[in-house]
C-alpha atoms as a PDB file:
ATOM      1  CA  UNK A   1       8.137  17.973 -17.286  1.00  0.00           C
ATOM      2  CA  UNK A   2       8.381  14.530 -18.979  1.00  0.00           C
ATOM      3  CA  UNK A   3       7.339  12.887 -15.564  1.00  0.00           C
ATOM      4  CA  UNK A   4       3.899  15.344 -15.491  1.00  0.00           C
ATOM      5  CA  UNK A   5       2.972  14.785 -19.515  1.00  0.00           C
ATOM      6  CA  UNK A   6       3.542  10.859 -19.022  1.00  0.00           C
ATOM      7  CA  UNK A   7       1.105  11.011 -15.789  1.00  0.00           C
ATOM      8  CA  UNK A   8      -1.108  13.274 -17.672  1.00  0.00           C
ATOM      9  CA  UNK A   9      -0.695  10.975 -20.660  1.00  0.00           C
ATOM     10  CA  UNK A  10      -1.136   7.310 -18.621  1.00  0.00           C
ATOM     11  CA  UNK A  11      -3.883   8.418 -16.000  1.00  0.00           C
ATOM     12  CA  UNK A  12      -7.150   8.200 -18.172  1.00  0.00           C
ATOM     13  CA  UNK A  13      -6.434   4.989 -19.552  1.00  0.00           C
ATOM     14  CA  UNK A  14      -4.700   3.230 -16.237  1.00  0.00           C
ATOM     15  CA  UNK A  15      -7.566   4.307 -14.439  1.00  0.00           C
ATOM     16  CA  UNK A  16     -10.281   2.902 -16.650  1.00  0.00           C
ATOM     17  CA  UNK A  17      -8.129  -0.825 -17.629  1.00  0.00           C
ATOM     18  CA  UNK A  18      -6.310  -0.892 -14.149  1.00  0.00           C
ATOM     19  CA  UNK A  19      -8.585   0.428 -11.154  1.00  0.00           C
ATOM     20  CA  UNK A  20      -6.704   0.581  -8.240  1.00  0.00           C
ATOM     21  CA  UNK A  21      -8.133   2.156  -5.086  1.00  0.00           C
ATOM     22  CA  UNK A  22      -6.296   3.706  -2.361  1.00  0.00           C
ATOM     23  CA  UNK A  23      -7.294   2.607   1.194  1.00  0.00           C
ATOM     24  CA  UNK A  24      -6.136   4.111   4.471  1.00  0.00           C
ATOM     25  CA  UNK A  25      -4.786   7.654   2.344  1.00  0.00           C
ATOM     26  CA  UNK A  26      -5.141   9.369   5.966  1.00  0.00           C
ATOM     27  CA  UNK A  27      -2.094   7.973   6.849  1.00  0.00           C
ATOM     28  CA  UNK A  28       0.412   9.384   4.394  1.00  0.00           C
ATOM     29  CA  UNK A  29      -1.027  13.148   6.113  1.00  0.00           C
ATOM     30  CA  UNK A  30       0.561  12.035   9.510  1.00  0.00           C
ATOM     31  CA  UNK A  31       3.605  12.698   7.969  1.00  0.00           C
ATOM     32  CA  UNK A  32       3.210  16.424   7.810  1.00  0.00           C
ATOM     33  CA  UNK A  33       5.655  17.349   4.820  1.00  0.00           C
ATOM     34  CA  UNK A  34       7.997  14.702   6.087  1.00  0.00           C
ATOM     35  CA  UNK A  35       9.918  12.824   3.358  1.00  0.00           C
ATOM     36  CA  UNK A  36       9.201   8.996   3.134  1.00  0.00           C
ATOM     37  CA  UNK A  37      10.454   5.722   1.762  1.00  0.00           C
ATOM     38  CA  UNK A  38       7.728   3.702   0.381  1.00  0.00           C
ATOM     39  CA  UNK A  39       8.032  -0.007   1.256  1.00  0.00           C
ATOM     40  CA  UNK A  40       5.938  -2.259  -1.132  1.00  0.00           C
ATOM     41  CA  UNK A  41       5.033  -5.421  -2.815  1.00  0.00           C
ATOM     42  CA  UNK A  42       5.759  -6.039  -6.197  1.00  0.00           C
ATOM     43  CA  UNK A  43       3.685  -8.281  -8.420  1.00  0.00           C
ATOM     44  CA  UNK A  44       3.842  -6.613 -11.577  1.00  0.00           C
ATOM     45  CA  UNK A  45       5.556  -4.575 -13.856  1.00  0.00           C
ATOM     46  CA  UNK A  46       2.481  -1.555 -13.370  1.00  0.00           C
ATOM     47  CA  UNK A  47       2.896  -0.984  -9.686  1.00  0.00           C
ATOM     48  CA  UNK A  48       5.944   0.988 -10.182  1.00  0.00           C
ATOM     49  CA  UNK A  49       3.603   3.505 -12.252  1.00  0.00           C
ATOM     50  CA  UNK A  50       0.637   3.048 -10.410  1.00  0.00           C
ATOM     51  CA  UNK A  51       2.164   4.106  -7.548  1.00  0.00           C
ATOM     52  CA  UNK A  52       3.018   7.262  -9.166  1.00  0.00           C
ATOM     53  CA  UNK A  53      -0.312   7.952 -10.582  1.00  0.00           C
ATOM     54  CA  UNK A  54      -2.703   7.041  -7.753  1.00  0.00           C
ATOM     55  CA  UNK A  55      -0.808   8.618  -5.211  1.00  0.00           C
ATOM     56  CA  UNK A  56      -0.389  11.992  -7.524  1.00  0.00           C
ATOM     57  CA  UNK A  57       3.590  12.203  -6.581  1.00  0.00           C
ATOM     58  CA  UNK A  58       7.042  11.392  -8.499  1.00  0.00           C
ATOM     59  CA  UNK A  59       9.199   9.130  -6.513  1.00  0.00           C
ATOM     60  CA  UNK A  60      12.533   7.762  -6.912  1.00  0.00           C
ATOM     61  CA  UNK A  61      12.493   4.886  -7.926  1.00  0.00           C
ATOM     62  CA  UNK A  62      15.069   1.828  -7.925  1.00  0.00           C
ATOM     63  CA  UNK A  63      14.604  -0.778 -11.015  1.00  0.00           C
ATOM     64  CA  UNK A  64      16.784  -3.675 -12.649  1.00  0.00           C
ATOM     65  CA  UNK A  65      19.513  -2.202 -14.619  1.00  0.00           C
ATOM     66  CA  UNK A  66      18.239  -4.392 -17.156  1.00  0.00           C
ATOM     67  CA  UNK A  67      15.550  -2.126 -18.106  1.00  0.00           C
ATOM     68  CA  UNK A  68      17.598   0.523 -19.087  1.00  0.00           C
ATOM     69  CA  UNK A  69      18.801  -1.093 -22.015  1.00  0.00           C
ATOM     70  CA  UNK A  70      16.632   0.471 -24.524  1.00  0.00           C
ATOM     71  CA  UNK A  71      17.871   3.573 -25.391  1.00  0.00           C
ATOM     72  CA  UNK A  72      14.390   5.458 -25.637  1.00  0.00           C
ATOM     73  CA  UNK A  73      12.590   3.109 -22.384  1.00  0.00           C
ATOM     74  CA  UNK A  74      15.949   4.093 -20.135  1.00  0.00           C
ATOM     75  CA  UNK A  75      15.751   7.654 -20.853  1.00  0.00           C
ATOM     76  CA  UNK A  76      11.844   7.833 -20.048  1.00  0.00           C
ATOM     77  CA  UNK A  77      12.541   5.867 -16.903  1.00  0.00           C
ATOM     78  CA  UNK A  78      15.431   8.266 -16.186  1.00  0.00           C
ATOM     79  CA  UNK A  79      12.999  11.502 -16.449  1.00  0.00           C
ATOM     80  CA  UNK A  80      10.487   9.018 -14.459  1.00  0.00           C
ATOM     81  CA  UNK A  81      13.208   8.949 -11.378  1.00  0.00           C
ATOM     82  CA  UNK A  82      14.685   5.841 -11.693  1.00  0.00           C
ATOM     83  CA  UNK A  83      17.415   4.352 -10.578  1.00  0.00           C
ATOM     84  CA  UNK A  84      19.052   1.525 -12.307  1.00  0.00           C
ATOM     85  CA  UNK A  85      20.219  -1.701  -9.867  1.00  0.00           C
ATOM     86  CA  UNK A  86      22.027  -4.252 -10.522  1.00  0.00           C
ATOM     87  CA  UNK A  87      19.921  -7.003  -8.440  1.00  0.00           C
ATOM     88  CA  UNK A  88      23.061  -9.219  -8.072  1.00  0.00           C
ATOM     89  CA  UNK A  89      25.308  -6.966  -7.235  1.00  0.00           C
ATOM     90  CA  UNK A  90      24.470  -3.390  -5.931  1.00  0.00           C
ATOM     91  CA  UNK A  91      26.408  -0.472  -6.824  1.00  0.00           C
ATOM     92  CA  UNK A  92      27.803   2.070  -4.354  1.00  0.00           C
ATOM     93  CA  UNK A  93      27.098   4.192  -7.090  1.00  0.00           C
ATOM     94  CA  UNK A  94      23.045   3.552  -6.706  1.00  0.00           C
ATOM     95  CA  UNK A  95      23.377   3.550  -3.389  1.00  0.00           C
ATOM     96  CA  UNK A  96      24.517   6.782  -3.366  1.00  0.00           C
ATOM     97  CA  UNK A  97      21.891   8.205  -5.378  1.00  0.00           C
ATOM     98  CA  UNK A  98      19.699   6.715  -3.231  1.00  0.00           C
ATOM     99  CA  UNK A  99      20.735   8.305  -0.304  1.00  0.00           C
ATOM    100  CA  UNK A 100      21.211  11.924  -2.199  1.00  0.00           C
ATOM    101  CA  UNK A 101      17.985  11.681  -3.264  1.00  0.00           C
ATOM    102  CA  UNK A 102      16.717  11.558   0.273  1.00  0.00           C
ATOM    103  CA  UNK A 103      18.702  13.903   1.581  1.00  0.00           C
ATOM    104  CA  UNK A 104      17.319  16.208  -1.452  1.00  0.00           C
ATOM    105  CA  UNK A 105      14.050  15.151   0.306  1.00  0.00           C
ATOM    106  CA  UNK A 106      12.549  13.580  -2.694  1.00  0.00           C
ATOM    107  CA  UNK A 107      10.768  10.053  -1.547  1.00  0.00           C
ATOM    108  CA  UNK A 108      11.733   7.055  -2.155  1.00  0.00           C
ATOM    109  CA  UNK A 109       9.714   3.731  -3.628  1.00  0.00           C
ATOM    110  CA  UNK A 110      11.147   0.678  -3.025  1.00  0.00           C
ATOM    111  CA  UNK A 111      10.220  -3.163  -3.637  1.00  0.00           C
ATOM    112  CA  UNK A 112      11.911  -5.054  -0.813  1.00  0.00           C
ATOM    113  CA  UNK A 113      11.589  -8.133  -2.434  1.00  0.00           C
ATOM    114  CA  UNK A 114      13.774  -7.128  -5.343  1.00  0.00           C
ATOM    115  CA  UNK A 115      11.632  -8.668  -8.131  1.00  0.00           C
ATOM    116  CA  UNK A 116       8.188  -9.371  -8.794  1.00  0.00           C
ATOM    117  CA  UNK A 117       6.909 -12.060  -6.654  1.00  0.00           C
ATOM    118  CA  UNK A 118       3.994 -13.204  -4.879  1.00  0.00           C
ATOM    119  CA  UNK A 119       1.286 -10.665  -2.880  1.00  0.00           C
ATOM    120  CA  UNK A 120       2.415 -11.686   0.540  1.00  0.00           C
ATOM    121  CA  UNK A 121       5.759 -10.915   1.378  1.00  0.00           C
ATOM    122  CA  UNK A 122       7.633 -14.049   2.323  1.00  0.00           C
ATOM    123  CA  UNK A 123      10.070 -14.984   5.236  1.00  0.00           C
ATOM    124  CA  UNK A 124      13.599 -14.624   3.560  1.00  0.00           C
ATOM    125  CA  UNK A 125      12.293 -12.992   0.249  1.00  0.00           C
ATOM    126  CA  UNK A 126      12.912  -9.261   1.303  1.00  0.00           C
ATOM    127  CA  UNK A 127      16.261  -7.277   1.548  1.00  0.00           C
ATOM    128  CA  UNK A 128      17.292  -4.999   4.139  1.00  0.00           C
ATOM    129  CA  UNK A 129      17.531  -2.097   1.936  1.00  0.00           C
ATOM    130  CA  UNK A 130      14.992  -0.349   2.771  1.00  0.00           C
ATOM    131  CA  UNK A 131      15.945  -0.166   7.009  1.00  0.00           C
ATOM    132  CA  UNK A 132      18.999   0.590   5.956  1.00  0.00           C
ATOM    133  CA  UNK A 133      18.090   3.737   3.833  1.00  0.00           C
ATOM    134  CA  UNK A 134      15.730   4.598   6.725  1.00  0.00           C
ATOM    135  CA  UNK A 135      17.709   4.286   9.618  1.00  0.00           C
ATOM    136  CA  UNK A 136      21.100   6.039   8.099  1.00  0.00           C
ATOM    137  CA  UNK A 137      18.373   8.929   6.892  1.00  0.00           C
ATOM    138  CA  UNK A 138      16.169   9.309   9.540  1.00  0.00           C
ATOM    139  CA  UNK A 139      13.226   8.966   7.069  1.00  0.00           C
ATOM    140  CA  UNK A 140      10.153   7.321   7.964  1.00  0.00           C
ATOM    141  CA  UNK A 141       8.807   4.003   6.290  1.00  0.00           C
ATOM    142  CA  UNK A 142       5.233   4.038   4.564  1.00  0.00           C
ATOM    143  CA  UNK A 143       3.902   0.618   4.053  1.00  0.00           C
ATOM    144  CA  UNK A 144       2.056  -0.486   1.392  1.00  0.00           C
ATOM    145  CA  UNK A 145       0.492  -3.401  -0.120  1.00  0.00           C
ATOM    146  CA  UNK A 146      -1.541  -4.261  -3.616  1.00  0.00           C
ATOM    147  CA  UNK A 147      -3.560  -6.551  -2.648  1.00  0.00           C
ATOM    148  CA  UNK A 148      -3.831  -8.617  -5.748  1.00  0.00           C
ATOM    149  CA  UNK A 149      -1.586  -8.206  -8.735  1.00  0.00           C
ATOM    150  CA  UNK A 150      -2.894  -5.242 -11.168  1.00  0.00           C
ATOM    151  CA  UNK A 151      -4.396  -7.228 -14.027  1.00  0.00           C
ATOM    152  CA  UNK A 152      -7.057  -5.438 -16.356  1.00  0.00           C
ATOM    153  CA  UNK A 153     -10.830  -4.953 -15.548  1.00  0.00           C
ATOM    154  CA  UNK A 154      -9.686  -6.273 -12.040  1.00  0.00           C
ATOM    155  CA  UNK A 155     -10.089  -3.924  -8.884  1.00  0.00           C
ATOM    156  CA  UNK A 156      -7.341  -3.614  -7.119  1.00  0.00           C
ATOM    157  CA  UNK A 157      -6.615  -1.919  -3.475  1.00  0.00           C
ATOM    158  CA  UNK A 158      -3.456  -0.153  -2.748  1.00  0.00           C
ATOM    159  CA  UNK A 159      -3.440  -0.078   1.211  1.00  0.00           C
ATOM    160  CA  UNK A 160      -1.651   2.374   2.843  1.00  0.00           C
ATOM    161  CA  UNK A 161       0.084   1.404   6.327  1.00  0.00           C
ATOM    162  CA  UNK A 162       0.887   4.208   8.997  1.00  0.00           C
ATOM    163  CA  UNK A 163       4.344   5.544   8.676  1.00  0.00           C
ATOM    164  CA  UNK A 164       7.149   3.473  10.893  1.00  0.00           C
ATOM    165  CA  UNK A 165       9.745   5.652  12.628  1.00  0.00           C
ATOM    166  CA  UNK A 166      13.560   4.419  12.801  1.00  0.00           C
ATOM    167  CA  UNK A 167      15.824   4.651  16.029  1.00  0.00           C
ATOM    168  CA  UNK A 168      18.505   6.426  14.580  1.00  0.00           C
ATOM    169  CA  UNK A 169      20.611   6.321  17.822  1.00  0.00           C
ATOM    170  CA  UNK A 170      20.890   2.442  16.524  1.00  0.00           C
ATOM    171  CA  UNK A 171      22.244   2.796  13.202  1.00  0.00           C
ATOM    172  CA  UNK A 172      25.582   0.772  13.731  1.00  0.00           C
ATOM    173  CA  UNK A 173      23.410  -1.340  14.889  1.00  0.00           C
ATOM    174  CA  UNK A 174      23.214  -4.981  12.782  1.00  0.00           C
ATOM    175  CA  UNK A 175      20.853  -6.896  14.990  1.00  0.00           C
ATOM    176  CA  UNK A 176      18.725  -3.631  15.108  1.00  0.00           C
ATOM    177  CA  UNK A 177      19.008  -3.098  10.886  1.00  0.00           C
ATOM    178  CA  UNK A 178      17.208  -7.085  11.293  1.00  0.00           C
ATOM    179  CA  UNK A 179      15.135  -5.854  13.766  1.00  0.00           C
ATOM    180  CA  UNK A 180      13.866  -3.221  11.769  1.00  0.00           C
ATOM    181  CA  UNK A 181      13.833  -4.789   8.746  1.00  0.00           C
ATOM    182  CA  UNK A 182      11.797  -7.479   9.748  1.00  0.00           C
ATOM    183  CA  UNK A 183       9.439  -4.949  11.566  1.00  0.00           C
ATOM    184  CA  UNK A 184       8.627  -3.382   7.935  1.00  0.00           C
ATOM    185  CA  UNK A 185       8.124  -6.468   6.430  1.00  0.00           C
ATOM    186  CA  UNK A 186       5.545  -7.716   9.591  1.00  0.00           C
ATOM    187  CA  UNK A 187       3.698  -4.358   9.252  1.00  0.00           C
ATOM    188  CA  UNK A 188       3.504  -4.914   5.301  1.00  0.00           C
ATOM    189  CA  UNK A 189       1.646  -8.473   5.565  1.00  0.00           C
ATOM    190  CA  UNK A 190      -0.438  -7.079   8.381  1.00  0.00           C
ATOM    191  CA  UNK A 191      -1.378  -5.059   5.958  1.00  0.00           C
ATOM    192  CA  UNK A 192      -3.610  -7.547   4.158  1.00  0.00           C
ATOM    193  CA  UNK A 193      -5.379  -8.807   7.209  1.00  0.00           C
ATOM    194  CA  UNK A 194      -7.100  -5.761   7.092  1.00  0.00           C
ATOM    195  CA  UNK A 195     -10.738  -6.050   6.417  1.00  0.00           C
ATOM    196  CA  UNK A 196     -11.913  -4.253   3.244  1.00  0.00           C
ATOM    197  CA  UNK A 197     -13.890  -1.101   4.427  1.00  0.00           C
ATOM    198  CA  UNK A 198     -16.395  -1.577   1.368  1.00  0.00           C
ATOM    199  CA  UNK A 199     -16.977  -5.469   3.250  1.00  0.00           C
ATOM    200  CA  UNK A 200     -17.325  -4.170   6.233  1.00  0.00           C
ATOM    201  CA  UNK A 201     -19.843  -1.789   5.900  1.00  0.00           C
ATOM    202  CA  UNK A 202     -22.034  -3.938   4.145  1.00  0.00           C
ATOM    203  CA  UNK A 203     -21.936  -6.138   6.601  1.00  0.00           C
ATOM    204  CA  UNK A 204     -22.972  -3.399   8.832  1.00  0.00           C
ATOM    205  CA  UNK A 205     -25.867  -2.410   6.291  1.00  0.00           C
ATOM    206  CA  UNK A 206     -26.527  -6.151   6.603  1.00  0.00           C
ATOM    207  CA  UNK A 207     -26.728  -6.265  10.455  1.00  0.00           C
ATOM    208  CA  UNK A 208     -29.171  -3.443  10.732  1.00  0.00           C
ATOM    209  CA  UNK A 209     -31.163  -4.541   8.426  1.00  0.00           C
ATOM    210  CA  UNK A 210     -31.701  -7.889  10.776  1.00  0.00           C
ATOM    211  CA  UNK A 211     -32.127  -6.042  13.182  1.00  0.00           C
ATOM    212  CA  UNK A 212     -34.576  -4.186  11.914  1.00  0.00           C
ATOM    213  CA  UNK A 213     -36.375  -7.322  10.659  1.00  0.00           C
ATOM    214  CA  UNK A 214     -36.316  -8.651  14.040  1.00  0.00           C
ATOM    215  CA  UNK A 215     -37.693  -5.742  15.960  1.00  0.00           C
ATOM    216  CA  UNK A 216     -40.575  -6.146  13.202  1.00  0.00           C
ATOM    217  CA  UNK A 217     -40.940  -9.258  14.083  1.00  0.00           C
ATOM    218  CA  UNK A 218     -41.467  -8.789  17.823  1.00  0.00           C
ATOM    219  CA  UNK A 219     -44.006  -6.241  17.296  1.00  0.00           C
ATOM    220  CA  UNK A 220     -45.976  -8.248  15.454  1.00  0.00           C
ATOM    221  CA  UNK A 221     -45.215 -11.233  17.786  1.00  0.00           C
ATOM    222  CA  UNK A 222     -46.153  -8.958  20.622  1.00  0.00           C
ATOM    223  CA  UNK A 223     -49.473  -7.440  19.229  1.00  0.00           C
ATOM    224  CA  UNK A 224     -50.800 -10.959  18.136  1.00  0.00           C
ATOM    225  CA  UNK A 225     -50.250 -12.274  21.486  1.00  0.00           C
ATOM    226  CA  UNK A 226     -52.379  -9.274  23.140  1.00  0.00           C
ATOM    227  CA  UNK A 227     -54.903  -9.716  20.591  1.00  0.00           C
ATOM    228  CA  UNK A 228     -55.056 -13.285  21.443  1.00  0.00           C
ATOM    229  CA  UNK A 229     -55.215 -12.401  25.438  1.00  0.00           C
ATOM    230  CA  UNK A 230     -58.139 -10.277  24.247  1.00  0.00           C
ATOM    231  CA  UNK A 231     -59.789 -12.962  22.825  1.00  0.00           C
ATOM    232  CA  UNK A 232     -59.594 -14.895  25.783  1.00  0.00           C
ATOM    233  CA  UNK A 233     -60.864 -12.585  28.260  1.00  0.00           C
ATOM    234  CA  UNK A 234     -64.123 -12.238  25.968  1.00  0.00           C
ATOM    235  CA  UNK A 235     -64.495 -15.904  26.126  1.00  0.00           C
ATOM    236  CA  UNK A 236     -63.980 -15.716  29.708  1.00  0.00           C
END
């Protein structure tokens, strides 16, 4: 209940200030009612929330324990689904509701690089949290990427990777939990090598429209030169 009167509370006016459009939505219906871990950049302290409201969903979420300080701010972020971490030192405790919450099939958002930081995910920066939540669970991996930090009046795309299956015959695995944690992270910065759809087809609109010029442009080339021939012959 709190969760639905915050989102209906916060999605008029994060809409309007923060625009953030989805990009590649298609992919999160390949899952077909599967659960999913969400695996995402973090540059700011609105993604958790955006998340939320562009996608339409409550997920659990995992955020500093610091947060949680406030007596009235942790109990909203409690109702919101979050977790509290303790970035230097995880609990088994969060772990645990972590992996409870999957099994309860409730999906999981997670920031792999554990604190705001910059759009691309660098080599080192992320933790292997989220393979090892996916592998030990089975659950797929949706990756997604802001592609500029949420900052008002600014557009903002929120692009949404195909999911990424685990090998869960591998989950004693260490070299695979790299593996796979690196693959994430690969697909995540691939992520923003993508060319923006709105770019592309103006381009296209751009193309034709050449094209069309020039096909103009040989007509007329074409008629003056028979006109022209014409001309001659009469003189001949």
């Amino acid at each position: 209940m709190i969760f639905l009167i915050s989102i209906a509370v916060l999605f008029l006016p994060c809409t309007i200030l923060f625009p953030v459009f989805k990009v590649g939505k298609r992919n999160l219906k390949k899952l077909k009612g599967q659960n999913y871990i969400i695996s995402c950049n973090h540059t700011s302290n609105l993604d958790p929330i955006m998340l939320d409201i562009r996608l339409c969903k409550k997920h659990v979420i995992l955020a500093k324990k610091e947060l949680f300080k406030h007596k009235f701010f942790g109990w909203w972020l409690k109702h919101l689904g979050a977790i509290p971490v303790d970035r230097k030192n995880v609990e088994p405790q969060s772990v645990k509701q972590v992996f409870s919450a999957l099994n309860k099939n409730k999906p999981v958002m997670i920031f792999p690089q554990g604190t705001r930081a910059t759009v691309r995910v660098e080599d080192g920066a992320a933790k292997e949290g989220v393979a090892m939540f996916s592998i030990r669970t089975g659950t797929p991996v949706v990756p997604m990427m802001f592609d500029r930090k949420i900052r008002i009046f600014h557009r903002t795309r929120l692009i949404i990777g195909e999911p990424i299956y685990p090998d869960t015959t591998r989950k004693k695995d260490k070299e695979y939990l790299d593996e796979f944690s690196n693959l994430i992270i690969e697909k995540m910065n691939a992520l923003l090598d993508m060319p923006n759809p709105k770019q592309v087809k103006r381009q296209q609109r751009e193309e034709k429209r050449a094209q069309k010029l020039a096909r103009k442009q040989q007509k007329a080339e074409l008629k003056l030169a028979r006109k022209q021939a014409k001309k001659n012959k009469k003189i001949a």
